[in-house]
PDB file of N, CA and C in Angstrom:
ATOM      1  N   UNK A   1     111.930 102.161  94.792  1.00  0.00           N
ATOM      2  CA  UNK A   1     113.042 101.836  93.926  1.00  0.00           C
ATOM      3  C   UNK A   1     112.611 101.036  92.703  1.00  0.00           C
ATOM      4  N   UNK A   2     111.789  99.499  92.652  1.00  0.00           N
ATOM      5  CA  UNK A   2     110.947  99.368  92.050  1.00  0.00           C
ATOM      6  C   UNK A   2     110.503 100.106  90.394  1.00  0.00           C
ATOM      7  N   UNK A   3     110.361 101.289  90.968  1.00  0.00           N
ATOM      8  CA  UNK A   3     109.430 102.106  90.021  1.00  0.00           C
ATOM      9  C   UNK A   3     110.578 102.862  88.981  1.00  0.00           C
ATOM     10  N   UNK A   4     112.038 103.286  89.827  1.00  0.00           N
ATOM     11  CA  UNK A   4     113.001 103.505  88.782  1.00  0.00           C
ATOM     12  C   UNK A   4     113.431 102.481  87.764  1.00  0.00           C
ATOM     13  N   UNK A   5     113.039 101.344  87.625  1.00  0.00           N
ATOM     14  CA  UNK A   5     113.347 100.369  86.934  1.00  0.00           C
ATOM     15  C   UNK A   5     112.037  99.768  85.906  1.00  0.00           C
ATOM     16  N   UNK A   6     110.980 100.348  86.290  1.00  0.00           N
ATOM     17  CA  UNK A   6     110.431 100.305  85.073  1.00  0.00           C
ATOM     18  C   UNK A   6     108.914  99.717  85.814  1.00  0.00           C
ATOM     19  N   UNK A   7     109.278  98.901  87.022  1.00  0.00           N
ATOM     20  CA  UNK A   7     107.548  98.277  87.702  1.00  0.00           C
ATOM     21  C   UNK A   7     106.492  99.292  88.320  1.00  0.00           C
ATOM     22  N   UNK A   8     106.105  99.687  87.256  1.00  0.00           N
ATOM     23  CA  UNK A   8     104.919 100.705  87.630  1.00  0.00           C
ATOM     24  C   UNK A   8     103.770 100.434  88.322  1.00  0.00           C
ATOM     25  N   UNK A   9     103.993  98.660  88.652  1.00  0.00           N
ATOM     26  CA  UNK A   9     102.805  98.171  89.603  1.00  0.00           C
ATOM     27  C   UNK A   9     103.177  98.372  91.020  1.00  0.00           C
ATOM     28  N   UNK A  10     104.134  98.741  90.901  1.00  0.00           N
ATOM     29  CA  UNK A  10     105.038  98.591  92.660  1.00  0.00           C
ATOM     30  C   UNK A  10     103.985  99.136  93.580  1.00  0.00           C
ATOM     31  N   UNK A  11     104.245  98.435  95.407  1.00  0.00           N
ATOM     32  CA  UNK A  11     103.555  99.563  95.535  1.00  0.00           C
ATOM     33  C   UNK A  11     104.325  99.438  97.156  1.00  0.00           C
ATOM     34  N   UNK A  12     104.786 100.582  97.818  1.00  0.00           N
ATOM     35  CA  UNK A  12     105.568 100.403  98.862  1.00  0.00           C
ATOM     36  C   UNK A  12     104.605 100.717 100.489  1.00  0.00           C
ATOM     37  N   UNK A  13     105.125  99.676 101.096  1.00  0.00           N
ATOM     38  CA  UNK A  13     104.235 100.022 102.295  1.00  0.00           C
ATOM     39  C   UNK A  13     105.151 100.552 103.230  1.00  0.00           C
ATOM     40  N   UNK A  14     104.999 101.035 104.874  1.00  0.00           N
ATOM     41  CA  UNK A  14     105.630 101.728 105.712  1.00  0.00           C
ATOM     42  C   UNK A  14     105.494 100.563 106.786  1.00  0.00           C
ATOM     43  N   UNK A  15     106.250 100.172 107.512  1.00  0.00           N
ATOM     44  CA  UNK A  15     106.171  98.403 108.035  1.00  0.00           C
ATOM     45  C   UNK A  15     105.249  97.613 107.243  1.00  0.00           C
ATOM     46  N   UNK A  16     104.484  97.298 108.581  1.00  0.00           N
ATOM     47  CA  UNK A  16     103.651  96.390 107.789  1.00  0.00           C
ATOM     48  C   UNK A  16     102.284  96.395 107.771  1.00  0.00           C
ATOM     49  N   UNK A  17     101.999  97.893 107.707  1.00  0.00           N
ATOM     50  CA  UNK A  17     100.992  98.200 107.353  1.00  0.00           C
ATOM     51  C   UNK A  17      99.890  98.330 106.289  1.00  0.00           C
ATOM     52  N   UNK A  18      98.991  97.210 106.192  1.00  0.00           N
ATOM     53  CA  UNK A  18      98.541  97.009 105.120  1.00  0.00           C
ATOM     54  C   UNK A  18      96.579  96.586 105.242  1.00  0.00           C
ATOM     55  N   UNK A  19      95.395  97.098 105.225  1.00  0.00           N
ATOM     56  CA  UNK A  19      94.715  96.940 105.424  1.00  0.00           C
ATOM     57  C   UNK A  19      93.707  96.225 104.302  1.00  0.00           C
ATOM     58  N   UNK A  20      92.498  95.777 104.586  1.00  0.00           N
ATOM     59  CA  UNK A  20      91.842  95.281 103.674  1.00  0.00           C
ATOM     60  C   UNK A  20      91.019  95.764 102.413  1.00  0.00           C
ATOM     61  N   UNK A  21      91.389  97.266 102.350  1.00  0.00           N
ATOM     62  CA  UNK A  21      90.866  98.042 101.822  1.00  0.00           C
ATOM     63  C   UNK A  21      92.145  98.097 100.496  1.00  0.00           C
ATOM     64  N   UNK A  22      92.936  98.278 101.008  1.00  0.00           N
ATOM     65  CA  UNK A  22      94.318  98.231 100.240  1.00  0.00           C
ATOM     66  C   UNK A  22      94.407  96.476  99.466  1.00  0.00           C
ATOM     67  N   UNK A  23      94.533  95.931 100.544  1.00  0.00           N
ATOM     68  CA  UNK A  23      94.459  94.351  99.795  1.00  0.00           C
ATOM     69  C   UNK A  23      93.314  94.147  98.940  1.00  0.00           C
ATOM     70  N   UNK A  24      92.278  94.417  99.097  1.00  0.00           N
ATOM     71  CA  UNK A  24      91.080  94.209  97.637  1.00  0.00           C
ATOM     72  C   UNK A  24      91.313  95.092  96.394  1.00  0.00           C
ATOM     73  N   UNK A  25      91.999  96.297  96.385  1.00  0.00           N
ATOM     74  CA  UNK A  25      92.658  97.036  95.677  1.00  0.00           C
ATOM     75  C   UNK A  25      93.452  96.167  94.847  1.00  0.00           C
ATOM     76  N   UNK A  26      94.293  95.924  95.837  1.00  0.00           N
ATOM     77  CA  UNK A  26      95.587  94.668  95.129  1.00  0.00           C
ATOM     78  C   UNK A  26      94.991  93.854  94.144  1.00  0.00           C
ATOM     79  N   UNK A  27      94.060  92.959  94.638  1.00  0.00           N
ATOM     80  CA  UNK A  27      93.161  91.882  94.046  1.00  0.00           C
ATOM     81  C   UNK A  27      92.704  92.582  93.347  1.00  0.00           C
ATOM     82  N   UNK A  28      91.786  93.279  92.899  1.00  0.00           N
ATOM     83  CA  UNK A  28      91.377  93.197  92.197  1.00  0.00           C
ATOM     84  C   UNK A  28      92.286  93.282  90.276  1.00  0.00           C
ATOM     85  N   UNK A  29      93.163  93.642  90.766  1.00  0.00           N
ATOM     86  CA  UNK A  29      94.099  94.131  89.537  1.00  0.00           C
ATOM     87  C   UNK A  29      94.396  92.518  89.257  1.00  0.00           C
ATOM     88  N   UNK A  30      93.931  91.248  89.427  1.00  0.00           N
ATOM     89  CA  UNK A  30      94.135  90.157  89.069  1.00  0.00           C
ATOM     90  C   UNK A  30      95.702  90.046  88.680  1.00  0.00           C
ATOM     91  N   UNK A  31      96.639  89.984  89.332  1.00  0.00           N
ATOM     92  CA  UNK A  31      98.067  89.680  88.818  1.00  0.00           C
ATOM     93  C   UNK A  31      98.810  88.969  89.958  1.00  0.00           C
ATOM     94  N   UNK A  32      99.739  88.123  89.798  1.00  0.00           N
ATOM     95  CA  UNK A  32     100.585  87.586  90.342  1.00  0.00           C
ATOM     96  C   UNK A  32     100.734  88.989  92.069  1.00  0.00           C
ATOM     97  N   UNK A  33     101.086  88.408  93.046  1.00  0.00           N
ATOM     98  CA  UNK A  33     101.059  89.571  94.022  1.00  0.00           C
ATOM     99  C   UNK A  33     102.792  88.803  94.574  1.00  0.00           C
ATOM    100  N   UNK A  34     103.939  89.544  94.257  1.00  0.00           N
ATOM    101  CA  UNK A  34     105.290  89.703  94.680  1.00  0.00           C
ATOM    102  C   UNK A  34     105.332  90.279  95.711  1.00  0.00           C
ATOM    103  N   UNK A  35     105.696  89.657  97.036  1.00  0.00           N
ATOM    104  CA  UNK A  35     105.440  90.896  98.270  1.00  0.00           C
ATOM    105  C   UNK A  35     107.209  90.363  98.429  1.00  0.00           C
ATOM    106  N   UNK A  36     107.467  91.920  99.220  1.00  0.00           N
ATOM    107  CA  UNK A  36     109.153  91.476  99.507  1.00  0.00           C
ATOM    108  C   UNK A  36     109.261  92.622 100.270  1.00  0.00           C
ATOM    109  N   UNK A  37     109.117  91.941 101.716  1.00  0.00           N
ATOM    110  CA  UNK A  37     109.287  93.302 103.056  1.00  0.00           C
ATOM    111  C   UNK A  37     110.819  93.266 103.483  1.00  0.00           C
ATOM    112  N   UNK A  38     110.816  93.910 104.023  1.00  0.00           N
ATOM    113  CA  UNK A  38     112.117  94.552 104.423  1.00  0.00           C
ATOM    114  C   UNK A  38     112.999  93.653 105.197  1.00  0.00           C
ATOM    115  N   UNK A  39     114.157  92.786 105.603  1.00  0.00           N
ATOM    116  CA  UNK A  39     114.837  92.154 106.274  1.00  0.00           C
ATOM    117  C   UNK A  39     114.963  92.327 107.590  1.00  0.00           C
ATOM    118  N   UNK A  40     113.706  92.631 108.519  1.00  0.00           N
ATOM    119  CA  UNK A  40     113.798  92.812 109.515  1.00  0.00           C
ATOM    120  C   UNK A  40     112.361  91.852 110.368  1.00  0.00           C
ATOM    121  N   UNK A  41     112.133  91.920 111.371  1.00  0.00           N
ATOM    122  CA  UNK A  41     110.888  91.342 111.660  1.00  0.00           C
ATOM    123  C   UNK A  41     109.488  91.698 111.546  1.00  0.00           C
ATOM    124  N   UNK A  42     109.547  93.383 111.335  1.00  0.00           N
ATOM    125  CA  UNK A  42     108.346  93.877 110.945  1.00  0.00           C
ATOM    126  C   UNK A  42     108.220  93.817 108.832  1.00  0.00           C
ATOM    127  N   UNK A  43     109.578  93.531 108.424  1.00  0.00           N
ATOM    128  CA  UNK A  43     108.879  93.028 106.826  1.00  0.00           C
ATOM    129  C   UNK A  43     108.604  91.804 106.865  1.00  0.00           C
ATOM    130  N   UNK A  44     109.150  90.750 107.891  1.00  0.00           N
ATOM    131  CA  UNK A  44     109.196  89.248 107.565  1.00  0.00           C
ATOM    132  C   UNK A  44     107.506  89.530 107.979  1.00  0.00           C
ATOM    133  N   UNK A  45     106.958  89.900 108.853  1.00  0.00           N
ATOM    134  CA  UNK A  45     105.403  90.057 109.359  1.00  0.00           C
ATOM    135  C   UNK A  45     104.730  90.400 108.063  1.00  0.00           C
ATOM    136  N   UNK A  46     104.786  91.343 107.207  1.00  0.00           N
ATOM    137  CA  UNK A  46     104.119  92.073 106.443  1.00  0.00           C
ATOM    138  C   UNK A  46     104.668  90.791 105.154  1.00  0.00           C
ATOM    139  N   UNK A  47     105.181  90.201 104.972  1.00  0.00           N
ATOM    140  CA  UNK A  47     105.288  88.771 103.847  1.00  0.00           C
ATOM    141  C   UNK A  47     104.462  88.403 104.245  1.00  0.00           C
ATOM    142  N   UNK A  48     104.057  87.724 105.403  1.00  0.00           N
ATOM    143  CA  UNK A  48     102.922  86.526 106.079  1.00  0.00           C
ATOM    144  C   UNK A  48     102.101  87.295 105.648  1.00  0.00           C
ATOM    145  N   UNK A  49     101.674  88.367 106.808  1.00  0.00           N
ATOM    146  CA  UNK A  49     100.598  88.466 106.506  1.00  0.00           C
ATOM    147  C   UNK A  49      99.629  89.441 104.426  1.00  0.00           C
ATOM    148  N   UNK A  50     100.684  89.864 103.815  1.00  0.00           N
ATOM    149  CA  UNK A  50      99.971  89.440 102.569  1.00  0.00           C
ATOM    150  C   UNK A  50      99.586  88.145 101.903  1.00  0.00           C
ATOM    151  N   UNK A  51     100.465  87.461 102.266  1.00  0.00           N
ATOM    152  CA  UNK A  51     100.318  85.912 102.099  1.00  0.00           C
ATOM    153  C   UNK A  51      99.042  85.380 102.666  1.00  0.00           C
ATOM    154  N   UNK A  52      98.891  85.511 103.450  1.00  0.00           N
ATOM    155  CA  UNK A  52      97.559  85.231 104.151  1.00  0.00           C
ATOM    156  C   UNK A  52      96.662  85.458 103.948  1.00  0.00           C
ATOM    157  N   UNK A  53      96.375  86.765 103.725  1.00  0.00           N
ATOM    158  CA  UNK A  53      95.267  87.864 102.927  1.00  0.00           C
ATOM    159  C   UNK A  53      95.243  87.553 101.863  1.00  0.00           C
ATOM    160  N   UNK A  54      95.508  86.707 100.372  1.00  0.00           N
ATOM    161  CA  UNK A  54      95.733  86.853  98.957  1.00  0.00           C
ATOM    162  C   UNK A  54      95.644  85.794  98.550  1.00  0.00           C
ATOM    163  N   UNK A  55      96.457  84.576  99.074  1.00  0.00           N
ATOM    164  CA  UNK A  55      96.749  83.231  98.734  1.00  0.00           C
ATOM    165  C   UNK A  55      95.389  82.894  98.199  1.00  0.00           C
ATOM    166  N   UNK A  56      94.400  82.876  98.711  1.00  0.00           N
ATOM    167  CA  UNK A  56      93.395  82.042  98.175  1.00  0.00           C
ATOM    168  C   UNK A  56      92.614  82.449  96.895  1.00  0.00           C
ATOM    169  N   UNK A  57      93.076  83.535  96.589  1.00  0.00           N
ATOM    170  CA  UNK A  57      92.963  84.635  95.672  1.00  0.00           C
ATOM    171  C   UNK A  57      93.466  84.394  94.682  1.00  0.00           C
ATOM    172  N   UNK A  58      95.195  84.498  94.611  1.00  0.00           N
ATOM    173  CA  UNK A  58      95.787  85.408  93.559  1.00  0.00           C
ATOM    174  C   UNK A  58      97.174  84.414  94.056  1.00  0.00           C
ATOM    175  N   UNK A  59      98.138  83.731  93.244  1.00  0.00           N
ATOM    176  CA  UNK A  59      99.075  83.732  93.414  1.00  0.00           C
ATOM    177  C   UNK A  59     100.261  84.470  94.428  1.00  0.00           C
ATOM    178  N   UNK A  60     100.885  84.299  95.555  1.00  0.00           N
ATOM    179  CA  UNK A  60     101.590  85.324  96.003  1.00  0.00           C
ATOM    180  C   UNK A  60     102.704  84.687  96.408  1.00  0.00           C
ATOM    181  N   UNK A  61     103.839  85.479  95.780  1.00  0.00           N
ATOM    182  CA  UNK A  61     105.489  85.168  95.820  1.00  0.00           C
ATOM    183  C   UNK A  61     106.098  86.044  97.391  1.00  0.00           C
ATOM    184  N   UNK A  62     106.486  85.232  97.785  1.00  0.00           N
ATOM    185  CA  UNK A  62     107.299  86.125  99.208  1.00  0.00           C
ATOM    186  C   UNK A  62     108.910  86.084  98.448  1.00  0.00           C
ATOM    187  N   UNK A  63     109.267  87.218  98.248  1.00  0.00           N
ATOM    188  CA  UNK A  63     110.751  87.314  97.720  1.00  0.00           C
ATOM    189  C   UNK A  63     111.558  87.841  98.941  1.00  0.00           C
ATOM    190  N   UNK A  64     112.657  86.916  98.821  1.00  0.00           N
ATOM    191  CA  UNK A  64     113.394  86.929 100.807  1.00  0.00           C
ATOM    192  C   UNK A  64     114.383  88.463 100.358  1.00  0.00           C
ATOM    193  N   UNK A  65     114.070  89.121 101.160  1.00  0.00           N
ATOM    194  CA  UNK A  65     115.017  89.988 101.163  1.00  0.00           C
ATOM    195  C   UNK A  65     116.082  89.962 101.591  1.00  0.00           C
ATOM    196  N   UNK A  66     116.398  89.100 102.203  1.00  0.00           N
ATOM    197  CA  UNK A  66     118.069  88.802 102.772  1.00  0.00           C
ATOM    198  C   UNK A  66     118.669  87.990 101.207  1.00  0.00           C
ATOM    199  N   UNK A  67     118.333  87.418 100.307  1.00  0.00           N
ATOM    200  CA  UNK A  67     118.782  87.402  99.369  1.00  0.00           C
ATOM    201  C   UNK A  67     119.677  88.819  98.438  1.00  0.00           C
ATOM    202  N   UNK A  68     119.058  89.597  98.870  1.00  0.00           N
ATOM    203  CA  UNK A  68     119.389  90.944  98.194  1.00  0.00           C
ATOM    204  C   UNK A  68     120.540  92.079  99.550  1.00  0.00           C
ATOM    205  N   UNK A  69     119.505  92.044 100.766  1.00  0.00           N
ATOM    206  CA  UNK A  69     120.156  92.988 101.266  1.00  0.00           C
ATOM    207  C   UNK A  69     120.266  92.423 102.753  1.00  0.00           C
ATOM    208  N   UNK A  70     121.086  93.335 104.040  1.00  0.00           N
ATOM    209  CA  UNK A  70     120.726  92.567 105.235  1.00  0.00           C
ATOM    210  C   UNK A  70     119.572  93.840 105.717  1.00  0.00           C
ATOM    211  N   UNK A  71     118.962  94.714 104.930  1.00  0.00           N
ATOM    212  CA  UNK A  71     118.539  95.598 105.933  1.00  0.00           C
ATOM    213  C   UNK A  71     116.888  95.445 104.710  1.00  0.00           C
ATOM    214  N   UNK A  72     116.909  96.661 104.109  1.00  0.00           N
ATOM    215  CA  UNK A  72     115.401  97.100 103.175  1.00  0.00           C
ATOM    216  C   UNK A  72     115.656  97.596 101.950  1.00  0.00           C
ATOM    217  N   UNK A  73     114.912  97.223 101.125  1.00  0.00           N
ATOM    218  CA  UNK A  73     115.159  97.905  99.528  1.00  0.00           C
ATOM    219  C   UNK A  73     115.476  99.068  99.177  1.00  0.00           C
ATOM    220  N   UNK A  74     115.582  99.731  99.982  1.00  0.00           N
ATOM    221  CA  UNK A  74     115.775 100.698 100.107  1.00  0.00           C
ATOM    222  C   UNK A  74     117.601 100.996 100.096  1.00  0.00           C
ATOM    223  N   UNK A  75     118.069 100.132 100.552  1.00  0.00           N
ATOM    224  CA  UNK A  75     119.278  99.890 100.553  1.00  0.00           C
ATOM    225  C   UNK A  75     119.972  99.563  99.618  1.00  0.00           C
ATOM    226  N   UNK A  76     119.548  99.048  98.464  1.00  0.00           N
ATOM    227  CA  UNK A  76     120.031  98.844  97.252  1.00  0.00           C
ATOM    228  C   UNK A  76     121.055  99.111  96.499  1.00  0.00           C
ATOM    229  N   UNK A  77     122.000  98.565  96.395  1.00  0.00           N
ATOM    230  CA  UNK A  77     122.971  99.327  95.117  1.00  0.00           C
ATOM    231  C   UNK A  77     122.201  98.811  93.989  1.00  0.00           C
ATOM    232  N   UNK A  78     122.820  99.383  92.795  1.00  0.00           N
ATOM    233  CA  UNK A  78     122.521  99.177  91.397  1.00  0.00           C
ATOM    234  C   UNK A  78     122.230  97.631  91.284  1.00  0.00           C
ATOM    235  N   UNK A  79     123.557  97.258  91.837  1.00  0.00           N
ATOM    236  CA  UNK A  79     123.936  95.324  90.968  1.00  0.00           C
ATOM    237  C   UNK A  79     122.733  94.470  91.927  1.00  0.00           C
ATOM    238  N   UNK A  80     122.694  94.719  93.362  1.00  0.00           N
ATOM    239  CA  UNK A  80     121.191  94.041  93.942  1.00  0.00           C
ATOM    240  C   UNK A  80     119.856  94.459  93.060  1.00  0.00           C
ATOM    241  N   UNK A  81     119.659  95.406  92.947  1.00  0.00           N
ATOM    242  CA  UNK A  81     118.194  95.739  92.095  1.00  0.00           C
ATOM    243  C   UNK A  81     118.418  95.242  90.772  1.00  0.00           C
ATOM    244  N   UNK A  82     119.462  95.058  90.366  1.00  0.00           N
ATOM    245  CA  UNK A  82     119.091  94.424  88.988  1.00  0.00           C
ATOM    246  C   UNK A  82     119.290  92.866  88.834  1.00  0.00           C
ATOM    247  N   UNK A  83     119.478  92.235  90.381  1.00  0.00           N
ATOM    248  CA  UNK A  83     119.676  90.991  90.539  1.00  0.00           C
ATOM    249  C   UNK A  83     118.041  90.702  90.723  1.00  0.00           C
ATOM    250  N   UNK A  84     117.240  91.059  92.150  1.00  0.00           N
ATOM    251  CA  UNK A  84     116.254  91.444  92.083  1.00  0.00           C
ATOM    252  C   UNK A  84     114.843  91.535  90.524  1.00  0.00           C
ATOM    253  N   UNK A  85     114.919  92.440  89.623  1.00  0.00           N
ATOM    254  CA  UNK A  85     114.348  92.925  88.641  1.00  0.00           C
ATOM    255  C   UNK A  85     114.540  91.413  88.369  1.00  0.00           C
ATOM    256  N   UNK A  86     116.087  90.606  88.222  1.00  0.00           N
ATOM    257  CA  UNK A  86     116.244  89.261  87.101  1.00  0.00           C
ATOM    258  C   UNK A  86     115.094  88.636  87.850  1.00  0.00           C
ATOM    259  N   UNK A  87     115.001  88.111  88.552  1.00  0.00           N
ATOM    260  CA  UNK A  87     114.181  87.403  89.477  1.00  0.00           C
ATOM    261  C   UNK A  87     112.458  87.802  89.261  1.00  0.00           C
ATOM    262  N   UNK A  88     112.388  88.791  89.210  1.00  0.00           N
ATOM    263  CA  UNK A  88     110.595  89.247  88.743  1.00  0.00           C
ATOM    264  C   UNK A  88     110.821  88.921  88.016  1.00  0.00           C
ATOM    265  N   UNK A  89     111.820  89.246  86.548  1.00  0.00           N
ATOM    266  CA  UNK A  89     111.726  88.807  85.609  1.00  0.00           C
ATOM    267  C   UNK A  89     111.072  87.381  85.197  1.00  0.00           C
ATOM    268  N   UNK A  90     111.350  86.641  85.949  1.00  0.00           N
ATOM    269  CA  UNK A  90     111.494  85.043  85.728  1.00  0.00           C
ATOM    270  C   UNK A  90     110.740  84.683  86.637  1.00  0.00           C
ATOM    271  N   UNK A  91     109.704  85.358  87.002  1.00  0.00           N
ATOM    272  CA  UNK A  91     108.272  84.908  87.694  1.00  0.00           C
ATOM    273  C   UNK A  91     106.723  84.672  86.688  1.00  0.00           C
ATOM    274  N   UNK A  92     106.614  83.926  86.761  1.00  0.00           N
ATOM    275  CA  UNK A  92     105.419  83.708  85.770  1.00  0.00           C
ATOM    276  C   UNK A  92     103.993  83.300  86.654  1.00  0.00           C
TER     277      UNK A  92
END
């Protein structure tokens, strides 16, 4: 969803599947790392653990998804994703 709005860095995972091969990928693109898993216990897992993997690295924002939705981004109406987008917006 992300990517209809213009963040061409997005990058969506399937739980919280995320390996180290993928995370040095991440890193290396030197940028702020926004992780924001899904409102359930397998995205709250996949926040930590990018957090974990990156922090010492690279800046990394855990954006709560229960702010936005009770379920996954995927769920989105219009007015959440562009509440959302405000919020990257105003990450530095």
């Amino acid at each position: 969803k992300l990517h209809e709005f213009g963040y061409k860095n997005s990058v969506a995972c399937m739980g919280s599947s995320i390996d180290d091969k993928q995370m040095k990928l991440l890193l290396k693109l030197g940028v702020i790392i926004v992780v924001c898993g899904d409102n359930d216990k397998t995205g709250k897992l996949l926040n930590q653990k990018v957090y974990n993997m990156c922090y010492k690295f690279t800046k990394v924002i855990k954006l709560p998804m229960s702010k936005y939705t009770e379920n996954s981004i995927a769920d989105l109406d219009n007015d959440a994703i562009f509440e959302l987008v405000d919020d990257l917006d105003g990450i530095k």
